[in-house]
C-alpha atoms as a PDB file:
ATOM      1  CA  UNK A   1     -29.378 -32.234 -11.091  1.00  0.00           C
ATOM      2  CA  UNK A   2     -32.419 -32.922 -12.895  1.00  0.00           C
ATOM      3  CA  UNK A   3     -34.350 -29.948 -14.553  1.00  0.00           C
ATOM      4  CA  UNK A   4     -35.200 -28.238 -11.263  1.00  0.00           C
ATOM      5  CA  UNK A   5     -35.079 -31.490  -9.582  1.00  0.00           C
ATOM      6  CA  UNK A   6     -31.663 -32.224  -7.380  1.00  0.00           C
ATOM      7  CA  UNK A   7     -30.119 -35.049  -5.730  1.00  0.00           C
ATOM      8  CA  UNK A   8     -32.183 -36.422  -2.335  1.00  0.00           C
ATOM      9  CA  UNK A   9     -30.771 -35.922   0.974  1.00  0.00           C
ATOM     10  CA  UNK A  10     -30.564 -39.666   1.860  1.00  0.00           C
ATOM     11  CA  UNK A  11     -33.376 -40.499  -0.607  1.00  0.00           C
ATOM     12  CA  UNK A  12     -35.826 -37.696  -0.734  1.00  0.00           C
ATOM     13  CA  UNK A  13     -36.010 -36.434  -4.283  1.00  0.00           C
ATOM     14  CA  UNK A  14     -36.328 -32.341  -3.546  1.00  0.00           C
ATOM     15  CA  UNK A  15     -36.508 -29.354  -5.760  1.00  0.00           C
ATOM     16  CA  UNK A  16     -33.665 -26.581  -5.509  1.00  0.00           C
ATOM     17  CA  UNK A  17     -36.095 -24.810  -3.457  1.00  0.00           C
ATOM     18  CA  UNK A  18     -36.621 -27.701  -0.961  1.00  0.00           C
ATOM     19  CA  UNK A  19     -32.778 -28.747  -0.966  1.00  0.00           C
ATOM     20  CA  UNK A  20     -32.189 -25.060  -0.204  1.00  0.00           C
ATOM     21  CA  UNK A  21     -33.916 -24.770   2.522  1.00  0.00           C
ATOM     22  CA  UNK A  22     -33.455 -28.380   3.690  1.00  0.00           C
ATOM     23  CA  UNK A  23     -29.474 -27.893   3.511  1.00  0.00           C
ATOM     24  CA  UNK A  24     -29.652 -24.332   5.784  1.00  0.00           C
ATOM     25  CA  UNK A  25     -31.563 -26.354   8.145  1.00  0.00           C
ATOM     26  CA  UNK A  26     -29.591 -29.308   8.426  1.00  0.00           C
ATOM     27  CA  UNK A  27     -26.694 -26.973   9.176  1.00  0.00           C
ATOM     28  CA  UNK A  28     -28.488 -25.030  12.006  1.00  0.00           C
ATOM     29  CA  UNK A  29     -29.306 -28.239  12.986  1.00  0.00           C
ATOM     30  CA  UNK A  30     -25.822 -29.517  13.251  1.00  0.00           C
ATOM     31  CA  UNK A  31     -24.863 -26.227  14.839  1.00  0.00           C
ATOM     32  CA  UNK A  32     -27.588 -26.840  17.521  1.00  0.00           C
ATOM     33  CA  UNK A  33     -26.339 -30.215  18.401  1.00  0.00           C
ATOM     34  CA  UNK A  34     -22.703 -29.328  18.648  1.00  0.00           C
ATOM     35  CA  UNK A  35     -23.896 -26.072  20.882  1.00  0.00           C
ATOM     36  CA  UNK A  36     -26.965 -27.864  23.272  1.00  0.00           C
ATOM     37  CA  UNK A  37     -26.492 -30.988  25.263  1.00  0.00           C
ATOM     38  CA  UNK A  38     -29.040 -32.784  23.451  1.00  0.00           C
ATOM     39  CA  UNK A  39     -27.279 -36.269  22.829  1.00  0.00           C
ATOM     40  CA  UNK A  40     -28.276 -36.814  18.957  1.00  0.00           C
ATOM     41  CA  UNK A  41     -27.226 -39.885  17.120  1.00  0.00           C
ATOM     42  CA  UNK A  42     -25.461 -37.740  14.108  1.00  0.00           C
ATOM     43  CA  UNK A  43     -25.582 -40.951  11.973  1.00  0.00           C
ATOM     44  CA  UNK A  44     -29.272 -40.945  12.549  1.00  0.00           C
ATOM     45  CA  UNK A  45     -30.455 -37.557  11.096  1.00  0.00           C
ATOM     46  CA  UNK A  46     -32.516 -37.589   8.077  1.00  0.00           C
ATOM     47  CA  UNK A  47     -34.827 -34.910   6.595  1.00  0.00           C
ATOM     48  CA  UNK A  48     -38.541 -35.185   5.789  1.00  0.00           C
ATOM     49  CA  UNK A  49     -40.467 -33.488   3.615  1.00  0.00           C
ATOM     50  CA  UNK A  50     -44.354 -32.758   5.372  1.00  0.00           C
ATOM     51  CA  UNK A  51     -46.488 -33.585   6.533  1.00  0.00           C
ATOM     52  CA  UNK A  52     -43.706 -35.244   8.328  1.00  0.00           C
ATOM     53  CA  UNK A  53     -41.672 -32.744  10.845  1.00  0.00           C
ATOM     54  CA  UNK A  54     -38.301 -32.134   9.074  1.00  0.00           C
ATOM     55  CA  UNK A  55     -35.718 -33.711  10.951  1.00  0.00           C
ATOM     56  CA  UNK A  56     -36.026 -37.518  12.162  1.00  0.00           C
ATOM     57  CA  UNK A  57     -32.862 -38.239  14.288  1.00  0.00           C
ATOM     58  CA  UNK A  58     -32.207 -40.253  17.912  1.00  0.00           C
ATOM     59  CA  UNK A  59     -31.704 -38.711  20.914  1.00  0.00           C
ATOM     60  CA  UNK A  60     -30.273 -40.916  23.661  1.00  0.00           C
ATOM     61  CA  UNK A  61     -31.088 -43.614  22.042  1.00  0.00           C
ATOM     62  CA  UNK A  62     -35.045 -42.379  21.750  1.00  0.00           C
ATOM     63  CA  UNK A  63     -36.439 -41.944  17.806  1.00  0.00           C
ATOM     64  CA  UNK A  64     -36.997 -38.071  18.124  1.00  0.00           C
ATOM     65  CA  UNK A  65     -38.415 -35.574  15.631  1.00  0.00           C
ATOM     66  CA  UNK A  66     -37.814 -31.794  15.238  1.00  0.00           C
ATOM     67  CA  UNK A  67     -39.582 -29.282  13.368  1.00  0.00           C
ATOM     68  CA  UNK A  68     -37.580 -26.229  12.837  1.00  0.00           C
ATOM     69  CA  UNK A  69     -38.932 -22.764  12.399  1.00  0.00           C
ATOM     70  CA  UNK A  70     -36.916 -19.267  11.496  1.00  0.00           C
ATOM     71  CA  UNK A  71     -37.963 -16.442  13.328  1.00  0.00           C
ATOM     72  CA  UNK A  72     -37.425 -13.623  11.358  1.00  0.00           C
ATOM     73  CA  UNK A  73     -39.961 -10.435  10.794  1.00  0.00           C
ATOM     74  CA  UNK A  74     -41.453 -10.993   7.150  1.00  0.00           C
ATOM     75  CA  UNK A  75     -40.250  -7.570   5.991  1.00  0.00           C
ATOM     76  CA  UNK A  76     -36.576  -7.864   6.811  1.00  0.00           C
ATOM     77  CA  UNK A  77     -36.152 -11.595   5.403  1.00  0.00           C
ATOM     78  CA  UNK A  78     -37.486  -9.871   2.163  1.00  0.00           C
ATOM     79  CA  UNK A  79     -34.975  -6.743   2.604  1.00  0.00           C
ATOM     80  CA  UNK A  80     -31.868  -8.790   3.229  1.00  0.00           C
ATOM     81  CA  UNK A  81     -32.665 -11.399   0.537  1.00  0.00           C
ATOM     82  CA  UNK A  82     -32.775  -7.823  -2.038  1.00  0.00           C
ATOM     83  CA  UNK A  83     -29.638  -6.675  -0.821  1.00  0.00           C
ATOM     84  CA  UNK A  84     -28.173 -10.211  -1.129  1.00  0.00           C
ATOM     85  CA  UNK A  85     -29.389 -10.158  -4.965  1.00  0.00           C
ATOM     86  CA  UNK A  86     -29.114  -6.800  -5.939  1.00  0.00           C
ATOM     87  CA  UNK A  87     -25.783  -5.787  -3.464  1.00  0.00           C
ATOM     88  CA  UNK A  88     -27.924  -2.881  -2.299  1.00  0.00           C
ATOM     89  CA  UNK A  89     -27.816  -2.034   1.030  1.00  0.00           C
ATOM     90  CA  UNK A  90     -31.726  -1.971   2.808  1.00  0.00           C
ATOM     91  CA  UNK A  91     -32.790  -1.241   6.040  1.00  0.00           C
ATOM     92  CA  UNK A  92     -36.208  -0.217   8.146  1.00  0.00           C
ATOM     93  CA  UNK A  93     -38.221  -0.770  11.048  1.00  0.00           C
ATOM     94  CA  UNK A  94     -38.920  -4.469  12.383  1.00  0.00           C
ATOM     95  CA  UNK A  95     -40.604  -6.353  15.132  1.00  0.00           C
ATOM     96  CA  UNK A  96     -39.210  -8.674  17.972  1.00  0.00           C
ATOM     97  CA  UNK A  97     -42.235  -9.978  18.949  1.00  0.00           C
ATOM     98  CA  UNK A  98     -44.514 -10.653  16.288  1.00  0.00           C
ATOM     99  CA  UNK A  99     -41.860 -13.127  14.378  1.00  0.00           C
ATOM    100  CA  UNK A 100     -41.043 -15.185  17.558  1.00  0.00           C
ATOM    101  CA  UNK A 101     -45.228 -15.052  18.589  1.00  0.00           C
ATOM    102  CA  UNK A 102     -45.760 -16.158  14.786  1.00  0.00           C
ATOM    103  CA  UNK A 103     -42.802 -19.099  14.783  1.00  0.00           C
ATOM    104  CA  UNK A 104     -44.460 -20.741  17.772  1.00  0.00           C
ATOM    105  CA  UNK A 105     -48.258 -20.120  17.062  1.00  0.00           C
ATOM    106  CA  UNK A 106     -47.664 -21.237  13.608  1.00  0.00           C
ATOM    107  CA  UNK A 107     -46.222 -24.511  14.840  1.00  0.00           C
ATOM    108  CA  UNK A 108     -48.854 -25.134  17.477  1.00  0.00           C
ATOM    109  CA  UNK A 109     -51.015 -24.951  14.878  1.00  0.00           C
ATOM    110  CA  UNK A 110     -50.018 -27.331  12.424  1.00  0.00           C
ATOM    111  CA  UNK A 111     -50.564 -31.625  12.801  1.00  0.00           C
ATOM    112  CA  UNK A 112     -47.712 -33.693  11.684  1.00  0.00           C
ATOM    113  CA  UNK A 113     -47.541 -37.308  11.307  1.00  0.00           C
ATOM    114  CA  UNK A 114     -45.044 -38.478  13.347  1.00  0.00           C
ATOM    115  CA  UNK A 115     -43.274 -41.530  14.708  1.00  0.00           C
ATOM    116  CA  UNK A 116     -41.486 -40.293  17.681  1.00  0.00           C
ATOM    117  CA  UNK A 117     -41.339 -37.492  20.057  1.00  0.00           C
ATOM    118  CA  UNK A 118     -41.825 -34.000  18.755  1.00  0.00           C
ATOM    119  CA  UNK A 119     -39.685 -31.222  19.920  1.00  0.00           C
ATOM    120  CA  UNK A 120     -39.377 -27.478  17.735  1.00  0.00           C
ATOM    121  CA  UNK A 121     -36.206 -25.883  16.842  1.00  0.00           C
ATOM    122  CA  UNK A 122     -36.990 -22.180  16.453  1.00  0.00           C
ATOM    123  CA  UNK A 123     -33.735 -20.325  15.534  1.00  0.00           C
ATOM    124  CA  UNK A 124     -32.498 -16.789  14.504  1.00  0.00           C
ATOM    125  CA  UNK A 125     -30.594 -16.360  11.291  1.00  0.00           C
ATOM    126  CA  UNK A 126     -31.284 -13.473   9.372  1.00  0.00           C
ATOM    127  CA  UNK A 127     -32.416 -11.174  12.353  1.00  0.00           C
ATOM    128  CA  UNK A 128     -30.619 -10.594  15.395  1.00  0.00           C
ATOM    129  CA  UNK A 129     -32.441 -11.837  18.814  1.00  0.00           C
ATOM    130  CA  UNK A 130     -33.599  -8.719  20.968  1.00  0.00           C
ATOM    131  CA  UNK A 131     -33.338 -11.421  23.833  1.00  0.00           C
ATOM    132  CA  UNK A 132     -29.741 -10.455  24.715  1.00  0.00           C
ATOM    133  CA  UNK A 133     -30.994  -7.055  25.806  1.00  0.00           C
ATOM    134  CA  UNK A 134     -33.684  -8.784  27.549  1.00  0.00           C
ATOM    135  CA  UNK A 135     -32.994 -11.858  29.275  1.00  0.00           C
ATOM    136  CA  UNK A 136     -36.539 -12.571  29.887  1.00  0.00           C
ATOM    137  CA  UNK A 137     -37.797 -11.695  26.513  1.00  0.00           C
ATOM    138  CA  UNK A 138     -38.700 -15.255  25.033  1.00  0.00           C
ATOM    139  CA  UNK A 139     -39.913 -16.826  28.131  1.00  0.00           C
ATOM    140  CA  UNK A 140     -42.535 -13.541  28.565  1.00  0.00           C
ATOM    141  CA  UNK A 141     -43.530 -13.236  24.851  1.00  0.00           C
ATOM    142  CA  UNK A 142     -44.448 -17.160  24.446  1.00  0.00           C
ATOM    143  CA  UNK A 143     -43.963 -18.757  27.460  1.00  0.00           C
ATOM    144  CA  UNK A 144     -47.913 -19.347  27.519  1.00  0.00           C
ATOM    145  CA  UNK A 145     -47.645 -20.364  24.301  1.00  0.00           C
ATOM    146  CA  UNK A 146     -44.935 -23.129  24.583  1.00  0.00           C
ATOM    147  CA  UNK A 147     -47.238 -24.324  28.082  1.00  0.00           C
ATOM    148  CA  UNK A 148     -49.878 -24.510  26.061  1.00  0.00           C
ATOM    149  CA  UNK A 149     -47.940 -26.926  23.214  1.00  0.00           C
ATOM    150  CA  UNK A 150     -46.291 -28.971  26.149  1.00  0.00           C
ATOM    151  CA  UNK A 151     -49.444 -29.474  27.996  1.00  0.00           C
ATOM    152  CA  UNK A 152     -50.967 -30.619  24.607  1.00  0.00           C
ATOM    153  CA  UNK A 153     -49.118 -33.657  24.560  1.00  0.00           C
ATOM    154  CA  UNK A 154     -47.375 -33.545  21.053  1.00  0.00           C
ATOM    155  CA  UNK A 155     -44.603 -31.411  21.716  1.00  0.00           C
ATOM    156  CA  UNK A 156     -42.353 -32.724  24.128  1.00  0.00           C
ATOM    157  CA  UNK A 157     -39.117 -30.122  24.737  1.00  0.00           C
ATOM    158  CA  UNK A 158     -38.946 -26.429  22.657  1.00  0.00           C
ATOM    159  CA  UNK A 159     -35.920 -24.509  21.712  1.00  0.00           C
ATOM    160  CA  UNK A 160     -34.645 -21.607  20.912  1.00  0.00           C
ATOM    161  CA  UNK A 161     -31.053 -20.627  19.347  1.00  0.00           C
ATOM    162  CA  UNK A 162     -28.967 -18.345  17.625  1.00  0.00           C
ATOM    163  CA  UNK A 163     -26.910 -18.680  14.787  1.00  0.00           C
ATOM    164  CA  UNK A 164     -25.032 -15.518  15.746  1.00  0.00           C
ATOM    165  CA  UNK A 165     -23.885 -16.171  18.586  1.00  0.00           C
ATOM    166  CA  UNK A 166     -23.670 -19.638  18.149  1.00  0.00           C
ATOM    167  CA  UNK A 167     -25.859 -20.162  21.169  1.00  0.00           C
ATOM    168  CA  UNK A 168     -29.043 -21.912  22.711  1.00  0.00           C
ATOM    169  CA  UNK A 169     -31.796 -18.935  24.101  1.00  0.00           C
ATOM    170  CA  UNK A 170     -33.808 -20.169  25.315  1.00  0.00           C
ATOM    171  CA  UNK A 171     -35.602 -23.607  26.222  1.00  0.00           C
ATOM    172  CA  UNK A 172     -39.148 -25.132  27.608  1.00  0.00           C
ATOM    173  CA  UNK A 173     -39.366 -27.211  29.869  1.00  0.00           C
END
């Protein structure tokens, strides 16, 4: 470690921050590709930092990219991180729609420079998916959405998983 520097994941020099949150995503990553039938090269993933997406890999034997996004509501990501620091337990009201509407419009959004196909990894860690009480939640709350990023031409395929369950959600097309 070097002041709040840390060692690179395969040669990207990263703050604590970064390596943080590029470890956690490797790992749902991993978790993803042991859970979907995507056929990723494991001895081809490597992070990126942006304006790259942040994970370069092969997939059947095609250089791939994914850009993975937490949905989470704002408000409860801040209440569980408290009650992770301070051992206090927190609770309150949240929204299943606005944090899955914001993961994908965010994305859509954003240009990346990129050297293979783009797909998006959106994922549920610290809040639980209200999809399991309704099947066709995702699908009806950005289903136009992920048409609409398809259609565009730079993202190619569009996921959805949970790390609770250990399960893929959800995909487009």
């Amino acid at each position: 470690m070097l002041g709040n520097r840390v060692e690179p994941i395969r040669g990207l020099l990263m703050s604590t921050k970064e390596q943080t949150k590029a470890g956690r995503e490797l790992s749902v990553f991993d978790e993803f590709c042991t859970r979907s039938a995507v056929d990723v090269d494991r001895s081809s993933i490597q992070c990126q930092r942006p304006p790259k997406p942040d994970i370069a890999c092969t997939v059947a034997g095609t250089a791939t990219e994914f850009e993975l996004v937490e949905i989470t509501d704002e408000s409860l990501a801040a209440n569980v991180a408290r009650s992770i620091k301070t051992g206090e337990v927190t609770g309150g009201a949240f929204s299943q729609h606005e944090p899955l509407i914001h993961a994908f419009a965010s994305k859509q959004r954003k240009t990346y420079e990129r050297a293979g196909s783009l797909q998006l990894l959106a994922y549920y860690d610290k809040q639980y998916p209200w999809s399991y009480a309704d099947p066709t939640f995702i699908d009806e709350v950005v289903g136009e959405i992920a048409r609409g990023m398809v259609s565009s031409g730079t993202w190619s395929h569009l996921w959805v998983y949970d790390t609770w369950k250990h399960q893929l959600l959800w995909q487009y097309p």
